[in-house]
PDB file of N, CA and C in Angstrom:
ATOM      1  N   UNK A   1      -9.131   0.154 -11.318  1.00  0.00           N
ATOM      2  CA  UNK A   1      -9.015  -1.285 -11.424  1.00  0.00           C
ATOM      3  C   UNK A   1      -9.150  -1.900 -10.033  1.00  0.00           C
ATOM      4  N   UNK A   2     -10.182  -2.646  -9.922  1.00  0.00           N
ATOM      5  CA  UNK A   2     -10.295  -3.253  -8.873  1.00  0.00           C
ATOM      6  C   UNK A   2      -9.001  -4.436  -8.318  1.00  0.00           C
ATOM      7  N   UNK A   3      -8.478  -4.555  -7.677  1.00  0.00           N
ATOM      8  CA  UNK A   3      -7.013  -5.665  -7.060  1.00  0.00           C
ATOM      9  C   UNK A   3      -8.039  -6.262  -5.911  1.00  0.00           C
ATOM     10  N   UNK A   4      -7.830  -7.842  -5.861  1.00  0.00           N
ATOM     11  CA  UNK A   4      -8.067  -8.350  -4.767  1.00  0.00           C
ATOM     12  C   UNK A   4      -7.045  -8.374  -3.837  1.00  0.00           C
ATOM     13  N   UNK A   5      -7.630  -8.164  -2.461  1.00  0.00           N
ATOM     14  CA  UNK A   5      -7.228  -8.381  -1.296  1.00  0.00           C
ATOM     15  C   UNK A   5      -7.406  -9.007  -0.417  1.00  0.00           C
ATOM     16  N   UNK A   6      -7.004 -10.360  -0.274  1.00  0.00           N
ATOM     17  CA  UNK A   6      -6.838 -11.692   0.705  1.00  0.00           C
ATOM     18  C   UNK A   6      -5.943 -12.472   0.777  1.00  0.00           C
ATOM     19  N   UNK A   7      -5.487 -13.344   1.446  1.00  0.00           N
ATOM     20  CA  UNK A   7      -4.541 -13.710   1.842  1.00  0.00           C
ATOM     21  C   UNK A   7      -3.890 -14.675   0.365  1.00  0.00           C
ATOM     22  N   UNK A   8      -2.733 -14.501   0.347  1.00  0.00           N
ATOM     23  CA  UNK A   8      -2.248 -15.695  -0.989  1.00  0.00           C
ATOM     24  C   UNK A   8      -2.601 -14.851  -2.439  1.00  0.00           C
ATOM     25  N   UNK A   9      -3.757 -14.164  -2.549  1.00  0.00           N
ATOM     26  CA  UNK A   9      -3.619 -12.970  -3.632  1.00  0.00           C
ATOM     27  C   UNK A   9      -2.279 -12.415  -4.110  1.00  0.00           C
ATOM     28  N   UNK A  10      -2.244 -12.453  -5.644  1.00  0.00           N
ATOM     29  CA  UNK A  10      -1.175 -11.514  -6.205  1.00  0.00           C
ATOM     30  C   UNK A  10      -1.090 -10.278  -7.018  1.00  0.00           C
ATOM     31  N   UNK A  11      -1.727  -9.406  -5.839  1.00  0.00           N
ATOM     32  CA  UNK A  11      -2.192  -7.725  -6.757  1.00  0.00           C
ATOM     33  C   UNK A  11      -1.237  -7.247  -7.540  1.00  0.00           C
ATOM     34  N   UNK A  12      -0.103  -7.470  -7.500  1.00  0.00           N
ATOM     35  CA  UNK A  12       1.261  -7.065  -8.477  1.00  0.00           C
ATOM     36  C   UNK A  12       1.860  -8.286  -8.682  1.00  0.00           C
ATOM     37  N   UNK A  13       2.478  -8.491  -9.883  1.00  0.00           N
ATOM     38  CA  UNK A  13       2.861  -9.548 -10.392  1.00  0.00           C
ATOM     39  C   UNK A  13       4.218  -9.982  -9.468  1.00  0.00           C
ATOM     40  N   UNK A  14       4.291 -11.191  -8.912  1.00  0.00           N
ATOM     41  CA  UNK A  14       5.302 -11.736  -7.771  1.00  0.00           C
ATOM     42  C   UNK A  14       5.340 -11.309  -6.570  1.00  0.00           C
ATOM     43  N   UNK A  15       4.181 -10.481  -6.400  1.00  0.00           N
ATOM     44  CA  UNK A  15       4.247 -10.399  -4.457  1.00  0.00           C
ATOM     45  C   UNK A  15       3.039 -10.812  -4.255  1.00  0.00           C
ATOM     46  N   UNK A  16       3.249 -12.213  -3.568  1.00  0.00           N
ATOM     47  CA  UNK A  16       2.024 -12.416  -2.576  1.00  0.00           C
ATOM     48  C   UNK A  16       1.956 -12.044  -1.566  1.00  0.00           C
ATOM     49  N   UNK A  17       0.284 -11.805  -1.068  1.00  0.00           N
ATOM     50  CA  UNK A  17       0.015 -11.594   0.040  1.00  0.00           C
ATOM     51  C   UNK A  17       0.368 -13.030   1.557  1.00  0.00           C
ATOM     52  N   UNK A  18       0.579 -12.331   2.059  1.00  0.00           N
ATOM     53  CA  UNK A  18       1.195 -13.465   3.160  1.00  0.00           C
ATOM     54  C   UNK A  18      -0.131 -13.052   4.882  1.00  0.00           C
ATOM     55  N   UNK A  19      -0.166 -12.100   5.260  1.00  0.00           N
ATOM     56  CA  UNK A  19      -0.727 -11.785   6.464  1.00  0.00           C
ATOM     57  C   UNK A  19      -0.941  -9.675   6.390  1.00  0.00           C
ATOM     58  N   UNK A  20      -2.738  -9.933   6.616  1.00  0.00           N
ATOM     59  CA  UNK A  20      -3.078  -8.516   6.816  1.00  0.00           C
ATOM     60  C   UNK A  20      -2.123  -8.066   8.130  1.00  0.00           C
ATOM     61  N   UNK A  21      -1.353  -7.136   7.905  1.00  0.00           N
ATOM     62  CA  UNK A  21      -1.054  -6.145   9.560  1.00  0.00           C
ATOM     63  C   UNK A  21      -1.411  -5.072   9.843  1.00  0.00           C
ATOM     64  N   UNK A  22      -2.624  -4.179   9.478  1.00  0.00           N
ATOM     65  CA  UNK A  22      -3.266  -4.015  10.262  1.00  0.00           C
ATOM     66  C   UNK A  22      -4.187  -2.575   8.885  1.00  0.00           C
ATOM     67  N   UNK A  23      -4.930  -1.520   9.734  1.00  0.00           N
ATOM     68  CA  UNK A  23      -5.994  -1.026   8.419  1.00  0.00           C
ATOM     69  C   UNK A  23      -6.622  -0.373   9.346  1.00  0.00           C
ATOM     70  N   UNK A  24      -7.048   1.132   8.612  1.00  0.00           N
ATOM     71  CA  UNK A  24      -7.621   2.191   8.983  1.00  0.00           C
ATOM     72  C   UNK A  24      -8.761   2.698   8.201  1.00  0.00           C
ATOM     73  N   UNK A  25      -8.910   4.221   8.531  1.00  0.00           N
ATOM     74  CA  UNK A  25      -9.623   4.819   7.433  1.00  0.00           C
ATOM     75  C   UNK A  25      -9.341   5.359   5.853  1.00  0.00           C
ATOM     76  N   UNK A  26      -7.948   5.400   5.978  1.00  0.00           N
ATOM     77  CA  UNK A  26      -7.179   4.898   4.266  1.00  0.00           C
ATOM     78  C   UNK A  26      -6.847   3.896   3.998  1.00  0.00           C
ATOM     79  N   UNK A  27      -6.749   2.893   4.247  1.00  0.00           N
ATOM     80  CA  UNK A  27      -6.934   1.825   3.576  1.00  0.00           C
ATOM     81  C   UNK A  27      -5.998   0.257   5.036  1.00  0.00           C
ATOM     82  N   UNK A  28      -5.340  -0.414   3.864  1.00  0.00           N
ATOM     83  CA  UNK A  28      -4.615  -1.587   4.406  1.00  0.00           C
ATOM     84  C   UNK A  28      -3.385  -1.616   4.433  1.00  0.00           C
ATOM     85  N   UNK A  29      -2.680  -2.695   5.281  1.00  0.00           N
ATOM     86  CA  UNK A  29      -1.168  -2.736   5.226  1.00  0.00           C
ATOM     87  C   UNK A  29      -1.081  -4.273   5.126  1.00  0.00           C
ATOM     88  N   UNK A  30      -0.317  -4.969   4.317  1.00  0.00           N
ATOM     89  CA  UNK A  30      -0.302  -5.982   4.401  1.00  0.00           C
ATOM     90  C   UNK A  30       1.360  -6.856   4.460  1.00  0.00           C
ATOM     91  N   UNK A  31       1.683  -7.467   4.857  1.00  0.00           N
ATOM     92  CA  UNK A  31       3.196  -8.595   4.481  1.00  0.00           C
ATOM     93  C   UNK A  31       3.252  -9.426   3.637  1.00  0.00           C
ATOM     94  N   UNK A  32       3.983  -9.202   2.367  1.00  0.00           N
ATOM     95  CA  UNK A  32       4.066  -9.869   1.423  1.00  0.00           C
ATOM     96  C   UNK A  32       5.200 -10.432   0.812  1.00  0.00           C
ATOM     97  N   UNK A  33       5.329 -11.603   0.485  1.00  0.00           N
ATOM     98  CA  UNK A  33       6.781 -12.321  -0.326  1.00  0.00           C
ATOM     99  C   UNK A  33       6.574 -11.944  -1.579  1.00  0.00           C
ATOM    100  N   UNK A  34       7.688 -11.193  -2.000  1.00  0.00           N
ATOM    101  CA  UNK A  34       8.123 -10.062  -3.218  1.00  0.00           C
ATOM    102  C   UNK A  34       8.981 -11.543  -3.886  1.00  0.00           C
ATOM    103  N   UNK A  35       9.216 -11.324  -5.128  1.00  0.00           N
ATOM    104  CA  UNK A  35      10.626 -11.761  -5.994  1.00  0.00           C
ATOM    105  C   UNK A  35      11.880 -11.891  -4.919  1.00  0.00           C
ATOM    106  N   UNK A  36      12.287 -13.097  -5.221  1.00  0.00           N
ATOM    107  CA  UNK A  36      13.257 -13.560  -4.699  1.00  0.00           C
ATOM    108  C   UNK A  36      13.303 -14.001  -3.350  1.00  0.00           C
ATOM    109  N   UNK A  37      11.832 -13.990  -2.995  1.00  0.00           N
ATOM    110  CA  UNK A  37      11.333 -14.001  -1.203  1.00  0.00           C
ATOM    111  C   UNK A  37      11.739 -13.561  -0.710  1.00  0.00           C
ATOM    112  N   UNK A  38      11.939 -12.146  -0.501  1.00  0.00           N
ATOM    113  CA  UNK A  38      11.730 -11.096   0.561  1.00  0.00           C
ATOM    114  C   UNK A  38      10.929 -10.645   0.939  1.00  0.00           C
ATOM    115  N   UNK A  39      10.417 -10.526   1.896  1.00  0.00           N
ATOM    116  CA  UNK A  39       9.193 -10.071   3.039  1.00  0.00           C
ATOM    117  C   UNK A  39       9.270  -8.488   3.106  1.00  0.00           C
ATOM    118  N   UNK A  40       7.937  -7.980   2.525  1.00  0.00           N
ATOM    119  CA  UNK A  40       8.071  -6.518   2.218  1.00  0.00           C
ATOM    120  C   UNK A  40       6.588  -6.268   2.673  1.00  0.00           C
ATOM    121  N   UNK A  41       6.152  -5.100   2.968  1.00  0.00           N
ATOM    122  CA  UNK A  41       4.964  -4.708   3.047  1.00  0.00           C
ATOM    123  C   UNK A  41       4.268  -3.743   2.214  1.00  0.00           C
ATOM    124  N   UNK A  42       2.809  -4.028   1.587  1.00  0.00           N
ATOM    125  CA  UNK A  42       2.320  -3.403   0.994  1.00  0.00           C
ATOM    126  C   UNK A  42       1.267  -2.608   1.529  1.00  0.00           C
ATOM    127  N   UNK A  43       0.761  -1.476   0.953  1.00  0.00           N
ATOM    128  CA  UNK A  43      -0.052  -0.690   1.431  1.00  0.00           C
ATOM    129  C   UNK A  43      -1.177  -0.118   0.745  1.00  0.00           C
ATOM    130  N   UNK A  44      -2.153  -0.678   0.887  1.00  0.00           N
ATOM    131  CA  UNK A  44      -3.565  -0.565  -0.051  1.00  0.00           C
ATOM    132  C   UNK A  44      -4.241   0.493   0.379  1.00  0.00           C
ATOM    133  N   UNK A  45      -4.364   1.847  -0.198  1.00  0.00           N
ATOM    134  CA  UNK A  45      -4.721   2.892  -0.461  1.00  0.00           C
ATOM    135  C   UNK A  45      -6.609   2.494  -0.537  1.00  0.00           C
ATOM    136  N   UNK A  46      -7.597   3.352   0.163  1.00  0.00           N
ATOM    137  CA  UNK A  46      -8.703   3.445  -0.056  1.00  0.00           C
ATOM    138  C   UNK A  46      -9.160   4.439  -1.279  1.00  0.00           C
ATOM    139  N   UNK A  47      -9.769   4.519  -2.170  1.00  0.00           N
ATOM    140  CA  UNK A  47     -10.354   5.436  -2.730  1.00  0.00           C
ATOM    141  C   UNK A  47      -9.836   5.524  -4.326  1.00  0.00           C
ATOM    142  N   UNK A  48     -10.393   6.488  -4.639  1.00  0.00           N
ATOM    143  CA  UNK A  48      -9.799   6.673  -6.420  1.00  0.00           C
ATOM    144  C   UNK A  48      -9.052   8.143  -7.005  1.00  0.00           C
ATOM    145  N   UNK A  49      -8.270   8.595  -7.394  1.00  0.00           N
ATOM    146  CA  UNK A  49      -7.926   9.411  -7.857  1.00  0.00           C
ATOM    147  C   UNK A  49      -8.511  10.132  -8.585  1.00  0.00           C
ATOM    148  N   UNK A  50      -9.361   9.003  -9.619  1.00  0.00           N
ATOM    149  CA  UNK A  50      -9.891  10.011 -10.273  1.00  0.00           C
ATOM    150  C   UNK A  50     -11.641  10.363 -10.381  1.00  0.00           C
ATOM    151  N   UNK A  51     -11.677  10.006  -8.953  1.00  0.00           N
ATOM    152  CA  UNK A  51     -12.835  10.437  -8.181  1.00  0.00           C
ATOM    153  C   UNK A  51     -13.659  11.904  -8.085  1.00  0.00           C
ATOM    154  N   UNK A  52     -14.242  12.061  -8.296  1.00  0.00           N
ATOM    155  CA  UNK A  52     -14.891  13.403  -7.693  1.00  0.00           C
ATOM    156  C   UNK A  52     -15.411  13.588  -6.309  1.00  0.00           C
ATOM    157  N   UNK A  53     -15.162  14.815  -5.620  1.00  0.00           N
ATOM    158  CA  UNK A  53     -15.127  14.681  -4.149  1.00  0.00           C
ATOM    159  C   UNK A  53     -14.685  13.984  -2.633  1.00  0.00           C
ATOM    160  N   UNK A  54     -14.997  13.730  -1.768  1.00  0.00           N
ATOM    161  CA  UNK A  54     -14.340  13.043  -0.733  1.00  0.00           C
ATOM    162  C   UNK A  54     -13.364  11.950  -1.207  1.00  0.00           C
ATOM    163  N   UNK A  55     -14.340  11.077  -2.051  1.00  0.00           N
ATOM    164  CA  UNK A  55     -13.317   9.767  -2.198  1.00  0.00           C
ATOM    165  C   UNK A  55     -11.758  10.278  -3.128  1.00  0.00           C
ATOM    166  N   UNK A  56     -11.913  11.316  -3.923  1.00  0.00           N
ATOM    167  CA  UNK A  56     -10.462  11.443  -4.485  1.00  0.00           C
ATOM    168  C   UNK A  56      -9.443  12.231  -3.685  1.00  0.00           C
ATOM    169  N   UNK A  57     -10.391  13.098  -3.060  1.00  0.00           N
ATOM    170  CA  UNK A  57      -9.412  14.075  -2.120  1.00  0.00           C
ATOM    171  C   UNK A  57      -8.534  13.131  -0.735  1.00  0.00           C
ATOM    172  N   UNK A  58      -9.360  12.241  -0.786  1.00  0.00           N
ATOM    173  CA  UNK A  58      -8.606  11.552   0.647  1.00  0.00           C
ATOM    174  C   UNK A  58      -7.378  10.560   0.018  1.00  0.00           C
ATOM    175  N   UNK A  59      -7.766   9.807  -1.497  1.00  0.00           N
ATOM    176  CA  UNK A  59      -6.645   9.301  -2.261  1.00  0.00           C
ATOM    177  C   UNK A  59      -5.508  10.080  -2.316  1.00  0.00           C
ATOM    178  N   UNK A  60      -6.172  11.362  -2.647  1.00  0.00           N
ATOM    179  CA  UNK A  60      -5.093  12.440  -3.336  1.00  0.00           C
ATOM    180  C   UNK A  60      -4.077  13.068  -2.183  1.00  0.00           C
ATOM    181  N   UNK A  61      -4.781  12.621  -1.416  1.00  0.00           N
ATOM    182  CA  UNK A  61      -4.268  13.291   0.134  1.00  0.00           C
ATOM    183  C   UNK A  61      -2.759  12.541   0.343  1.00  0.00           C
ATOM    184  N   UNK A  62      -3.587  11.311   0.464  1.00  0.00           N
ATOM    185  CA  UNK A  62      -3.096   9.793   1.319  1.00  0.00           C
ATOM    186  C   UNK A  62      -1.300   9.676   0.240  1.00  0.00           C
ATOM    187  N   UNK A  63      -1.313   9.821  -1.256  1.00  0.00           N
ATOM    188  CA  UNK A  63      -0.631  10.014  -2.054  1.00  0.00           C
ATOM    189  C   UNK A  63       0.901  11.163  -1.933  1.00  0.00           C
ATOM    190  N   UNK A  64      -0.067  12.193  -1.613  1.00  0.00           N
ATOM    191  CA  UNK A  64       1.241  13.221  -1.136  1.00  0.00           C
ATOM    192  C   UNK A  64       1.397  12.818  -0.375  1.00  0.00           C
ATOM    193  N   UNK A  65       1.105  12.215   1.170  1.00  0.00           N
ATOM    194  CA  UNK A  65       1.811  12.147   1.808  1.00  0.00           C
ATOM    195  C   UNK A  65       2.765  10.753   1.637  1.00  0.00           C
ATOM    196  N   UNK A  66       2.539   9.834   1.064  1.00  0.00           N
ATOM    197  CA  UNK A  66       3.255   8.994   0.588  1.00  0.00           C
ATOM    198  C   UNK A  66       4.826   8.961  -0.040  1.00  0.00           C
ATOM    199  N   UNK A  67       4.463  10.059  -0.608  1.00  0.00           N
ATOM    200  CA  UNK A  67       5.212  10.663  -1.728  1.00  0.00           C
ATOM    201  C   UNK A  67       6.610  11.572  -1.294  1.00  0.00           C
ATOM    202  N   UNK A  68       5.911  12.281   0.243  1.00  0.00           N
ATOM    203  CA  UNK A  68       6.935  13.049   1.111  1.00  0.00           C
ATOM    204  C   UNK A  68       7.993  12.354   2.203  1.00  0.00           C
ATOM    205  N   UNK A  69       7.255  11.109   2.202  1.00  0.00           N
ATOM    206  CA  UNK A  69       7.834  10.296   2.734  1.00  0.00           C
ATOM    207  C   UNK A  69       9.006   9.344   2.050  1.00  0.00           C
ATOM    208  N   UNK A  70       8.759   9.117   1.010  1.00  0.00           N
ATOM    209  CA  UNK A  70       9.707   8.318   0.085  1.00  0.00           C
ATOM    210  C   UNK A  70      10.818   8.979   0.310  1.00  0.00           C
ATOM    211  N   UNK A  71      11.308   9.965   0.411  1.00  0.00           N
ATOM    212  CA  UNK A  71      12.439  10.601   0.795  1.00  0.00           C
ATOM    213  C   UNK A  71      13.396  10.768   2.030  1.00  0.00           C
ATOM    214  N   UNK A  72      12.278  10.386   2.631  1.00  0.00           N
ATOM    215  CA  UNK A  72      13.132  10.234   4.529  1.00  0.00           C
ATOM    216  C   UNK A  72      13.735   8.714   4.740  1.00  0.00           C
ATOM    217  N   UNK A  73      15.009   9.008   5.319  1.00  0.00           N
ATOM    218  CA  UNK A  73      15.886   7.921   5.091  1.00  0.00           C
ATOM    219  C   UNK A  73      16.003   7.768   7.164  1.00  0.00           C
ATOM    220  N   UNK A  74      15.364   6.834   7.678  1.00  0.00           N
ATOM    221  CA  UNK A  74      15.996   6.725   9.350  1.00  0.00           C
ATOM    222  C   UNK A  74      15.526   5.446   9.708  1.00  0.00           C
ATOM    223  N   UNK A  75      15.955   4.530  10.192  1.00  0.00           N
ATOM    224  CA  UNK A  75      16.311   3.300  10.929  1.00  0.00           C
ATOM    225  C   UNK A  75      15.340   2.809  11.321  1.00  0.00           C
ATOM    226  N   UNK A  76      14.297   3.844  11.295  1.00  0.00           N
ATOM    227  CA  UNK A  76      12.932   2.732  11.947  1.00  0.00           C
ATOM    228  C   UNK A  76      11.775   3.090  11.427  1.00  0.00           C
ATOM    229  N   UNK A  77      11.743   3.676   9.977  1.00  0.00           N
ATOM    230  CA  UNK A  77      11.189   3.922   8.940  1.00  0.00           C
ATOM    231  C   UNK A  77      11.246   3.024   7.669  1.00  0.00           C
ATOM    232  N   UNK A  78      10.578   2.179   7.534  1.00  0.00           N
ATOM    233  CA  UNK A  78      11.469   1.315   6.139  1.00  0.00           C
ATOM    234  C   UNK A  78      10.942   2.312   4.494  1.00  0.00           C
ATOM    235  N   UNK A  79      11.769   1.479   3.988  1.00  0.00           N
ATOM    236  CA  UNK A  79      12.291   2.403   2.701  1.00  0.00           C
ATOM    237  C   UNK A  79      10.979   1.980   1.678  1.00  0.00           C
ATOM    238  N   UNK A  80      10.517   3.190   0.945  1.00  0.00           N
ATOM    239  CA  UNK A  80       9.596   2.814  -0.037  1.00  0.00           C
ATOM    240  C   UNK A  80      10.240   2.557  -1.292  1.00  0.00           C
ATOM    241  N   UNK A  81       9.328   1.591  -1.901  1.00  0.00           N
ATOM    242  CA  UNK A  81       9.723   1.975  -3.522  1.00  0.00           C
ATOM    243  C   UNK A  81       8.479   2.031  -4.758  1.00  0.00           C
TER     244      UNK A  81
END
């Protein structure tokens, strides 16, 4: 499913996009006002899962490591959900 990405966009229902901060070769990071206006950041993944070759392996990649991270809890790491 394609999600737009620009400023004021609402790729998930109640978080707008507010300001790109910054983007690589996996994808984007962006600052967004969530429900209840809190300022949270989102992170737009390049590629497809259910891709064949490069483009899924680097999703699939980008994912575990996502995933290993959700678990580390330290002060200058913010918390996924």
């Amino acid at each position: 499913m394609a999600v737009r990405i620009e400023f004021q966009a609402e790729p998930l229902p109640g978080y707008r996009l507010l300001e790109r901060l910054g983007g690589g070769g996996f994808g984007e990071v962006w600052k967004c006002e969530a429900p209840g206006g809190l300022h949270k950041a989102i992170k737009f993944v390049y590629g497809d899962l259910g891709a064949a070759g490069e483009d899924g392996c680097r999703a699939e990649q980008e994912l575990k490591a996502l995933s290993r991270v959700k678990t580390v809890r330290h002060p200058f790491i913010l918390s996924l959900e």
